[in-house]
N, C-alpha and C. Protein backbone atom coordinates (compact mmCIF):
# COMPACT_ATOMS: atom_id res chain seq x y z
N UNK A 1 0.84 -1.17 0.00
CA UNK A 1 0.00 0.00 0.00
C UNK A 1 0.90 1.24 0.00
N UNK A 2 0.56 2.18 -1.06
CA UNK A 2 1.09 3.51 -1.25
C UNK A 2 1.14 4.29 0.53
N UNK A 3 2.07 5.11 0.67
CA UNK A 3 1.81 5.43 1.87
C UNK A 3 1.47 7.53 1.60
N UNK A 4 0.63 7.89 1.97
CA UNK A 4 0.21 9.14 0.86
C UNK A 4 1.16 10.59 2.54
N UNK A 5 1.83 11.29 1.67
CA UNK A 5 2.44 12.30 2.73
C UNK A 5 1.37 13.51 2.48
N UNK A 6 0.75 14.12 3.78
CA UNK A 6 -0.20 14.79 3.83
C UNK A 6 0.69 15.71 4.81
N UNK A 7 1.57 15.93 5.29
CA UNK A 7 2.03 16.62 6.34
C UNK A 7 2.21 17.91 6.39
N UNK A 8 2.73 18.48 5.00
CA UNK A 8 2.90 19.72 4.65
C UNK A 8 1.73 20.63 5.19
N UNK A 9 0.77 19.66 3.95
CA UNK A 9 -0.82 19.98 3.67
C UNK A 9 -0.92 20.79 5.19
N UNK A 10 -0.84 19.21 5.76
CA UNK A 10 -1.98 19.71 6.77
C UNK A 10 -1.08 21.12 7.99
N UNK A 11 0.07 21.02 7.94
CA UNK A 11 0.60 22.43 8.14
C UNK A 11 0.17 23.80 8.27
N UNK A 12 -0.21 23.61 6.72
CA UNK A 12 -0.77 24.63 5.85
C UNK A 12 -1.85 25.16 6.81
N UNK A 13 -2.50 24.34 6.39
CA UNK A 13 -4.03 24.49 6.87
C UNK A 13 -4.19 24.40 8.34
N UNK A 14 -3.47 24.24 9.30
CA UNK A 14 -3.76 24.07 10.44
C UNK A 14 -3.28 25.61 11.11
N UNK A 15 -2.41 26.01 10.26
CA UNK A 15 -1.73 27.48 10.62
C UNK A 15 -3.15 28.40 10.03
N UNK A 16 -3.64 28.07 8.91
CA UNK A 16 -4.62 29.00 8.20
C UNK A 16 -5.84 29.46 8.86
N UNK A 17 -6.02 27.90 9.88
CA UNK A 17 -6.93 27.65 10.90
C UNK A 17 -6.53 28.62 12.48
N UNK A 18 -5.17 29.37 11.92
CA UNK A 18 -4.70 29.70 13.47
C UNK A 18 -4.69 29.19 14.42
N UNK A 19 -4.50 27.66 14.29
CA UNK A 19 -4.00 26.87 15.54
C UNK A 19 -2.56 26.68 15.59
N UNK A 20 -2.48 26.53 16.91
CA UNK A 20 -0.92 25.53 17.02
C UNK A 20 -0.54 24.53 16.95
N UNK A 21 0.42 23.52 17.19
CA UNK A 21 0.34 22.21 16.93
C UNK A 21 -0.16 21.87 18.44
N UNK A 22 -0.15 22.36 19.50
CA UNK A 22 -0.93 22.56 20.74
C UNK A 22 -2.21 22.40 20.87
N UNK A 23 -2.61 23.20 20.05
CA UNK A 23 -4.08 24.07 20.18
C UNK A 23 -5.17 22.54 19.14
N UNK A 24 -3.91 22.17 18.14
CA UNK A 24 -4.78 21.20 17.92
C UNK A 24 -4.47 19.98 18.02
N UNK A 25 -3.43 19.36 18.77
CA UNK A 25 -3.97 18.43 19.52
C UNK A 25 -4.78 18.62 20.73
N UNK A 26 -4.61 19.31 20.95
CA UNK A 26 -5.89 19.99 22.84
C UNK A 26 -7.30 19.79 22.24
N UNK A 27 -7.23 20.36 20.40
CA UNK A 27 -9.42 19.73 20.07
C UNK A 27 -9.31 18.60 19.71
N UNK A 28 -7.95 17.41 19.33
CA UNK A 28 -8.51 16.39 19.00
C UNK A 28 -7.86 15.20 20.08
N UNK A 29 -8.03 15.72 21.30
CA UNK A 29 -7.30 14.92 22.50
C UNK A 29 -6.26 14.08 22.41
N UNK A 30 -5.09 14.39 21.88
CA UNK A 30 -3.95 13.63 21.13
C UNK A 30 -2.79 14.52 22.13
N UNK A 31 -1.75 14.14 21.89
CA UNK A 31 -0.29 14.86 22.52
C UNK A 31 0.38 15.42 21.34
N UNK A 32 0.76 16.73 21.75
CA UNK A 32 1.01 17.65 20.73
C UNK A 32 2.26 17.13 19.68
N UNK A 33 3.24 16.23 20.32
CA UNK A 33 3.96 14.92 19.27
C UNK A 33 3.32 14.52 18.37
N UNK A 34 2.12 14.20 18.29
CA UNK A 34 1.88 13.41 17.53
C UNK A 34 0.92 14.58 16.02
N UNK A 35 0.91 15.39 16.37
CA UNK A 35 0.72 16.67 15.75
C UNK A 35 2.00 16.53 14.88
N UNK A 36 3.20 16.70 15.38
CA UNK A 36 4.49 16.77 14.79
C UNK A 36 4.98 16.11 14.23
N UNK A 37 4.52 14.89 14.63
CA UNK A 37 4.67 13.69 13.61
C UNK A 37 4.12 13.72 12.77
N UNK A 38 2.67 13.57 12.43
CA UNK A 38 1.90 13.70 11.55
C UNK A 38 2.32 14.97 10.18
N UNK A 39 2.96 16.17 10.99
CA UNK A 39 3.45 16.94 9.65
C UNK A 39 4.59 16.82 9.14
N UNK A 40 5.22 16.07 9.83
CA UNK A 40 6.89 15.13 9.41
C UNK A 40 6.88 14.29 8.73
N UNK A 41 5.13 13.83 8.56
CA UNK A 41 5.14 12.80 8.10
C UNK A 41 5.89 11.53 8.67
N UNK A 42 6.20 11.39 10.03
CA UNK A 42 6.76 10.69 10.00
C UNK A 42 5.77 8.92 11.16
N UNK A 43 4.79 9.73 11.29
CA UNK A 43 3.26 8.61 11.40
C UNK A 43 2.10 9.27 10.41
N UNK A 44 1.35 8.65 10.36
CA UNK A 44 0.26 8.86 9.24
C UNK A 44 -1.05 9.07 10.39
N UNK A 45 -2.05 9.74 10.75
CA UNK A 45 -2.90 10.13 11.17
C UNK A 45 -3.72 8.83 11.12
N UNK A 46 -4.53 8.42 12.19
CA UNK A 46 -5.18 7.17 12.20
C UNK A 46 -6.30 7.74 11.38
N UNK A 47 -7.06 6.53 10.94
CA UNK A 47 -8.24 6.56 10.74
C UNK A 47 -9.37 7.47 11.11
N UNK A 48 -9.62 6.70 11.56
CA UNK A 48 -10.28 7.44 12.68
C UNK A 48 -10.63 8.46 13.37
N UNK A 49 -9.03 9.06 13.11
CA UNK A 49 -8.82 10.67 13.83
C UNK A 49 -8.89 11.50 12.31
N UNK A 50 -8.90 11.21 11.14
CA UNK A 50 -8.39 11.66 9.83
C UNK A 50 -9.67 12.73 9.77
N UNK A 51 -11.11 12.34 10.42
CA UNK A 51 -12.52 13.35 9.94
C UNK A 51 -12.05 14.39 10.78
N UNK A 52 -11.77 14.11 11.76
CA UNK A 52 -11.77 14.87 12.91
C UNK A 52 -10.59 16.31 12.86
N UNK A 53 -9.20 15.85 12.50
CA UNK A 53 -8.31 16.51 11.73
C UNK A 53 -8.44 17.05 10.64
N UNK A 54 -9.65 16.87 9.86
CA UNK A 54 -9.50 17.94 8.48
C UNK A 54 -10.75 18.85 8.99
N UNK A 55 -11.31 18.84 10.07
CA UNK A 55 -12.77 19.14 10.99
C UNK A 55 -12.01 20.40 11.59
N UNK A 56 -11.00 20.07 12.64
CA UNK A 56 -10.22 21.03 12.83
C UNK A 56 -9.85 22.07 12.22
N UNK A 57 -8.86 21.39 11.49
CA UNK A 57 -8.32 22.54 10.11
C UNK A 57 -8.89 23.56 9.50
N UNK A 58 -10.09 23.05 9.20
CA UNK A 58 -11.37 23.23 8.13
C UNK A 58 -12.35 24.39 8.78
N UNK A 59 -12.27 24.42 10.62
CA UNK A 59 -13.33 25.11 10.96
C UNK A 59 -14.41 24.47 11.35
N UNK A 60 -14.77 23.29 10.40
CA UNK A 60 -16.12 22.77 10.14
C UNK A 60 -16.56 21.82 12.09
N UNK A 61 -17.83 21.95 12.08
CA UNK A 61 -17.89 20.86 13.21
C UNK A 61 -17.41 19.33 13.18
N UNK A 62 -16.77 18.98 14.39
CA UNK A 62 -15.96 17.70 14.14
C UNK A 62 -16.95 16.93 14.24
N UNK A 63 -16.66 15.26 13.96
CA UNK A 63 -17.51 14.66 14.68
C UNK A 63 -16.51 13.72 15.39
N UNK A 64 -15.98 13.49 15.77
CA UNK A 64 -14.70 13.09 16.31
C UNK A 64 -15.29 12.05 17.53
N UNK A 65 -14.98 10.72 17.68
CA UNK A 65 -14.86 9.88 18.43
C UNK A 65 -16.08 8.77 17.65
N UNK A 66 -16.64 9.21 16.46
CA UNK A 66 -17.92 8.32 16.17
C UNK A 66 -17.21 7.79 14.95
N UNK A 67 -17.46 6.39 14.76
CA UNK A 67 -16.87 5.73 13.71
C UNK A 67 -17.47 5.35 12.23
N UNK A 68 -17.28 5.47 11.27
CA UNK A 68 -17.80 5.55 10.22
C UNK A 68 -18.75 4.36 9.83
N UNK A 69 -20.09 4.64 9.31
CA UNK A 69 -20.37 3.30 9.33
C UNK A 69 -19.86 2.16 7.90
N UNK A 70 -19.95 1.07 7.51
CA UNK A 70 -19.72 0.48 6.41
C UNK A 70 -20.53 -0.03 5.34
């Protein structure tokens, strides 16, 4: 499986959002590492957390902790 680097991206957009790498792990209950990782690319954002993180970014309301159905 391709492994897709989103890290920049989400940089971008998380600064555009005027957060910190703080500020948004504090809305998506994560440790601000893993914020840093994620734009290092050097872990890939779970699943799971992926709505919730572009929710952030985005402004938009999260829905964060509810799982997608199939």
């Amino acid at each position: 499986m391709a492994r897709i680097h989103i890290g920049h991206r989400l940089k971008q957009m998380r600064k555009r959002a005027g957060l910190t790498q703080a500020g948004l792990a504090e809305v998506l209950g994560v440790h601000w590492r893993s914020v840093q990782d994620w734009e290092s690319d050097r872990t890939a954002v779970d699943t799971f957390k992926a709505e919730a993180v572009l929710a952030a970014v985005a402004k938009l309301p999260a829905r964060a902790g509810r799982r997608m159905k199939r």
